[in-house]
N, C-alpha and C. Protein backbone atom coordinates (compact mmCIF):
# COMPACT_ATOMS: atom_id res chain seq x y z
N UNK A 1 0.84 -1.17 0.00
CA UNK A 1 0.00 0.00 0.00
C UNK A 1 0.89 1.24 0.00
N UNK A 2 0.61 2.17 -0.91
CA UNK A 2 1.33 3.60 -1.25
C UNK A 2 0.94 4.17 0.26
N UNK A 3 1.91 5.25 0.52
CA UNK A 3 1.61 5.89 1.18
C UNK A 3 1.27 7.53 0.67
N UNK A 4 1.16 7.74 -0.26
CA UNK A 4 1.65 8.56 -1.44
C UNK A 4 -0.40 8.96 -1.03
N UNK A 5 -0.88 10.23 -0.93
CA UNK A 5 -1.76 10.89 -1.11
C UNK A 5 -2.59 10.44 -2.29
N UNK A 6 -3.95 10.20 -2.48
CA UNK A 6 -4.44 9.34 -3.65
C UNK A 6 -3.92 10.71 -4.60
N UNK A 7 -4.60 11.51 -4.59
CA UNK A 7 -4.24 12.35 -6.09
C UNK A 7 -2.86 12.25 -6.55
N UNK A 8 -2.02 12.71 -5.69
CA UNK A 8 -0.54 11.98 -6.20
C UNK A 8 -0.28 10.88 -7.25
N UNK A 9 -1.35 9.65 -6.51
CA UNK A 9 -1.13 8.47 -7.18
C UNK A 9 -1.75 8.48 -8.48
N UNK A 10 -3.19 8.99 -8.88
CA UNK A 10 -3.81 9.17 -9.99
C UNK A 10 -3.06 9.42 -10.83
N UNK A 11 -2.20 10.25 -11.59
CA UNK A 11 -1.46 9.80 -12.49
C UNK A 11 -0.36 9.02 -13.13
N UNK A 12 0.38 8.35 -11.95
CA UNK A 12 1.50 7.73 -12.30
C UNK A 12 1.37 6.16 -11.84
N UNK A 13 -0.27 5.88 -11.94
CA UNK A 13 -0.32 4.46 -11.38
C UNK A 13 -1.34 4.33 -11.79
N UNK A 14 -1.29 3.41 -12.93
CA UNK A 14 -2.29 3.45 -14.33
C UNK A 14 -3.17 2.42 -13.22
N UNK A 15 -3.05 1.17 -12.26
CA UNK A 15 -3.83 0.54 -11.78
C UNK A 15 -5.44 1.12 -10.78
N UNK A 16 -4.25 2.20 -10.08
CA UNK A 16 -4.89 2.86 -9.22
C UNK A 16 -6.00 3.32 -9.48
N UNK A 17 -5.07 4.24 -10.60
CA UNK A 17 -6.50 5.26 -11.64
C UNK A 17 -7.88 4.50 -12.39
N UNK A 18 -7.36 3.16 -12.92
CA UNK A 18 -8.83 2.27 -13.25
C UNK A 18 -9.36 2.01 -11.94
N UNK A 19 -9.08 1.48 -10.83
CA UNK A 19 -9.93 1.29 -9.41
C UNK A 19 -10.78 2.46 -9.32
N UNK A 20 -10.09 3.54 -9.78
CA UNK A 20 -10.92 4.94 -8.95
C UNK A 20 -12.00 5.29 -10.02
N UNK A 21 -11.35 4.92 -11.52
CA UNK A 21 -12.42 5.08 -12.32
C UNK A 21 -13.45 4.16 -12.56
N UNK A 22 -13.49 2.93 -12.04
CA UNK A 22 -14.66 2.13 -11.79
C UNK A 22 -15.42 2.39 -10.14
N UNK A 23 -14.54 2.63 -9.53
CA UNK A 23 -15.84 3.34 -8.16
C UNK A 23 -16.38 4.73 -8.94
N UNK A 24 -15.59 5.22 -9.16
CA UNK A 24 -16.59 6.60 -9.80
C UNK A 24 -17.88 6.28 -11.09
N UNK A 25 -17.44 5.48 -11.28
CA UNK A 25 -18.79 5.22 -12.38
C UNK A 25 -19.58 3.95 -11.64
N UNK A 26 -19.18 3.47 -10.12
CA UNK A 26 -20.36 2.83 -9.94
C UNK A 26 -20.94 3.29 -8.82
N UNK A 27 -20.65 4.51 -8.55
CA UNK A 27 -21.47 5.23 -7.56
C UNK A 27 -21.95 6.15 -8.11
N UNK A 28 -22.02 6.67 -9.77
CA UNK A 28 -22.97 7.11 -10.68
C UNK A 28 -23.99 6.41 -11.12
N UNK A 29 -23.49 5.26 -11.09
CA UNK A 29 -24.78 4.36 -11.53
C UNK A 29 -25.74 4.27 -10.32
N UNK A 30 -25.78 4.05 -9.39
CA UNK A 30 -26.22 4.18 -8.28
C UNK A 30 -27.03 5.28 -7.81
N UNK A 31 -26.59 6.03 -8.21
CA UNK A 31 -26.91 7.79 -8.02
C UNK A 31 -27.98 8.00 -8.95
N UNK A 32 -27.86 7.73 -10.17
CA UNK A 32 -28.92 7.92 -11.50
C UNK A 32 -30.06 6.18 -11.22
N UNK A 33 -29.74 5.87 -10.51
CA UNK A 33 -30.69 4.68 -10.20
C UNK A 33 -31.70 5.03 -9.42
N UNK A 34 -31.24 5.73 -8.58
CA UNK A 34 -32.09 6.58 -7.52
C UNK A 34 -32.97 7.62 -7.86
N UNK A 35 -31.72 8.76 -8.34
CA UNK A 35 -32.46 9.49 -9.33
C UNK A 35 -33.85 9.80 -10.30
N UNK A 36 -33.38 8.32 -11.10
CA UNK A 36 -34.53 7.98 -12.03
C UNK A 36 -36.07 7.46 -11.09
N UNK A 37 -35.83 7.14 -10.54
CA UNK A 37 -37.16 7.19 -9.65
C UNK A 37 -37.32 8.04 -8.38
N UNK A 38 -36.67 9.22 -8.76
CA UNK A 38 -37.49 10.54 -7.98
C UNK A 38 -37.01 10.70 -6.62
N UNK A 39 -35.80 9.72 -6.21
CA UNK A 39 -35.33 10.06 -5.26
C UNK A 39 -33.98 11.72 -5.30
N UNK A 40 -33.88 12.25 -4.14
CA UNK A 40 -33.51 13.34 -4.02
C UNK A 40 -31.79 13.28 -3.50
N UNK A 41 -30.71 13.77 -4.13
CA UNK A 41 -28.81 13.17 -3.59
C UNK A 41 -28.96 14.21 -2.33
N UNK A 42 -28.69 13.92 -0.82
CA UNK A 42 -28.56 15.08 -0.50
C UNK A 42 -27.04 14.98 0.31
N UNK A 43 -26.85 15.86 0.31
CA UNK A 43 -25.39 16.02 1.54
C UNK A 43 -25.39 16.69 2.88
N UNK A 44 -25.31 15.93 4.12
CA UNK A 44 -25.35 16.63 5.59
C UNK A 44 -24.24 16.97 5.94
N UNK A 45 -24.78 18.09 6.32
CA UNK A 45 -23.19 18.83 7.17
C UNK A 45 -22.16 17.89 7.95
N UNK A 46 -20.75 18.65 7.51
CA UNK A 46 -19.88 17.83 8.30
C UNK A 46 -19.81 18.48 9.98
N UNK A 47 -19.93 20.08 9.93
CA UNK A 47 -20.21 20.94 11.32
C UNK A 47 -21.05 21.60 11.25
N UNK A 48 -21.52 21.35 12.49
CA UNK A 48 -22.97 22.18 13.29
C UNK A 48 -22.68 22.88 14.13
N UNK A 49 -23.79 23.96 14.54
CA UNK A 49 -23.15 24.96 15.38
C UNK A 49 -23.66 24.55 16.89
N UNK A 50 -24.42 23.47 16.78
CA UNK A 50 -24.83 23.03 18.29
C UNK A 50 -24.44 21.50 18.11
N UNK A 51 -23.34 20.37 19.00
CA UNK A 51 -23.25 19.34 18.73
C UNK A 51 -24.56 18.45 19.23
N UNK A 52 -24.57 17.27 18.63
CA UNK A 52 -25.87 16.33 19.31
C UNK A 52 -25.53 16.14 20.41
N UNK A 53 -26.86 15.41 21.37
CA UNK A 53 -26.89 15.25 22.89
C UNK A 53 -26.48 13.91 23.22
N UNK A 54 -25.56 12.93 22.42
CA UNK A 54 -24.91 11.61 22.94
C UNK A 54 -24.33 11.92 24.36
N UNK A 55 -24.79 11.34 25.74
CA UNK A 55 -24.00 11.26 26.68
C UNK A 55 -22.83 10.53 26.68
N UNK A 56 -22.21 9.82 25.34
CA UNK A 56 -21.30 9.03 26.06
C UNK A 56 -19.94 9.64 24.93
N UNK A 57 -20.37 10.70 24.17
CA UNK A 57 -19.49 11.03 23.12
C UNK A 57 -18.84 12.52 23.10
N UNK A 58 -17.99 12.84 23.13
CA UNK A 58 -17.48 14.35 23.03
C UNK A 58 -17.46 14.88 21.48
N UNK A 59 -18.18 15.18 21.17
CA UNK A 59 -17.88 15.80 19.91
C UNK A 59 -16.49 16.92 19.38
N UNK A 60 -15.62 16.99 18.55
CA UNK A 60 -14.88 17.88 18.18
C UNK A 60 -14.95 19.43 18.21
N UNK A 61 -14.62 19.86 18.96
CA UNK A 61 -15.08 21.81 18.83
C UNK A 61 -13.82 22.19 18.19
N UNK A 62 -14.42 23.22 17.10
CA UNK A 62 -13.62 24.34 16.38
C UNK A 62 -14.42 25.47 16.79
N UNK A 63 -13.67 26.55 15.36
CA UNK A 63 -14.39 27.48 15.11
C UNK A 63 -14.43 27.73 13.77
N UNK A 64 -15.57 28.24 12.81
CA UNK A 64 -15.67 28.44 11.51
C UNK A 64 -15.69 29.78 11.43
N UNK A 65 -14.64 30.51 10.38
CA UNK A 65 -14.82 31.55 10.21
C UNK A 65 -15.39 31.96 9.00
N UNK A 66 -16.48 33.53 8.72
CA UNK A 66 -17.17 33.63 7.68
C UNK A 66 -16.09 34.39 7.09
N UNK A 67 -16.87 34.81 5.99
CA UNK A 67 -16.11 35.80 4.81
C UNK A 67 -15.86 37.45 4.99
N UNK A 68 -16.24 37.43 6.69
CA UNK A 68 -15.58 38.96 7.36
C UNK A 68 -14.75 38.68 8.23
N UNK A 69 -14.37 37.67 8.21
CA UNK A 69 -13.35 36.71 9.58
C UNK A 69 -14.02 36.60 10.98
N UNK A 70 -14.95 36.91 10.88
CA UNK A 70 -16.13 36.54 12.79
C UNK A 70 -15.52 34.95 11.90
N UNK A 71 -14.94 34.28 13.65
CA UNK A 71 -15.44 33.20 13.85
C UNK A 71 -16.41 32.85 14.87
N UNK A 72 -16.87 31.54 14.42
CA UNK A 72 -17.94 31.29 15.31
C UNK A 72 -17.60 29.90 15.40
N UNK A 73 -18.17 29.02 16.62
CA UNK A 73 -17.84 27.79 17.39
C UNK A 73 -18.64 26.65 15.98
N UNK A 74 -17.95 25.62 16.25
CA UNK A 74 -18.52 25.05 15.34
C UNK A 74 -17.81 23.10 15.68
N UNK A 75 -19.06 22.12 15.40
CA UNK A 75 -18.32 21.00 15.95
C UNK A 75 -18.62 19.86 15.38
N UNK A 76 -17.64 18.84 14.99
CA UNK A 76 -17.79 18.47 14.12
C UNK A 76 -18.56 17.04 14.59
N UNK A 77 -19.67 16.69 13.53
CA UNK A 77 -20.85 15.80 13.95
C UNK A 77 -20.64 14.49 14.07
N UNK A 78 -21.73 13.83 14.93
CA UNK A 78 -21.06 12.38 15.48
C UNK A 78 -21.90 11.60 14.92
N UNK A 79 -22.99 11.92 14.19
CA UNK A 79 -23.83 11.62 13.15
C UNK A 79 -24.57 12.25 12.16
N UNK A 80 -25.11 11.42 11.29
CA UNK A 80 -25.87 12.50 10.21
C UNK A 80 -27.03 12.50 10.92
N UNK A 81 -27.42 11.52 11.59
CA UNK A 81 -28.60 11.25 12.17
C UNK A 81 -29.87 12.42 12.23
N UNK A 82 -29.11 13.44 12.55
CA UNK A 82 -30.13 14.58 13.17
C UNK A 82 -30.45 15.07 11.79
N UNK A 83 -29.54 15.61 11.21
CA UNK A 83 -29.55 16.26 10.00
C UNK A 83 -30.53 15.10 8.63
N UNK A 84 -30.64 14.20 8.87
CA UNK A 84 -31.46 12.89 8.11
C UNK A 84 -33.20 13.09 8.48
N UNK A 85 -33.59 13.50 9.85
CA UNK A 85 -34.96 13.26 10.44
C UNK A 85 -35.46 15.02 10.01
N UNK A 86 -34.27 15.95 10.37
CA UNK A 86 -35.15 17.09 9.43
C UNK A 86 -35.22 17.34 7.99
N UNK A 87 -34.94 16.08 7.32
CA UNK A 87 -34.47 16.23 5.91
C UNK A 87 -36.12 15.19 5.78
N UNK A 88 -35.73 14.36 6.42
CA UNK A 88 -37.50 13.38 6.47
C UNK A 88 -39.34 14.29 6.95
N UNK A 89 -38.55 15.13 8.16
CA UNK A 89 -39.82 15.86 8.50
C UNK A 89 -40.12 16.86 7.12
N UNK A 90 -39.51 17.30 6.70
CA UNK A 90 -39.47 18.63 5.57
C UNK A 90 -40.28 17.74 4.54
């Protein structure tokens, strides 16, 4: 196993690059499978500005800064879970 960063490897490792180009076209197929019957791709945040209430888990704290430099607290999630049930209630 390379230790070499995948993009690194993408061009100078003709094997690599077919592996990556058959996951990429079979998680398109997958995607347009869904698709085609009206399902919706969505993506949940990787940080929230309030972490979930697991008692047995510490969630990661940062801070995210906007495009005037305020940062603000921000932490990174221990599931999609939450972000999945308001995507279901909606």
């Amino acid at each position: 196993m390379s230790s070499e960063p995948n993009w690194m490897r993408l061009p100078g490792d003709p094997a690599f690059r077919a592996r990556m180009e058959k996951r990429s076209a079979i998680i398109a197929a997958v995607r347009e499978f869904f698709r085609s019957r009206g399902f919706l791709d969505v993506e949940t945040p990787i940080m929230v500005s309030h972490p979930g209430m697991e008692p047995n888990l510490d969630p990661f704290a940062t801070k995210l800064k906007d495009e005037t430099g305020r940062a603000r607290p921000a932490y990174l999630i221990t599931s999609p879970e939450y972000s999945m049930k308001k995507l279901l209630a909606a």
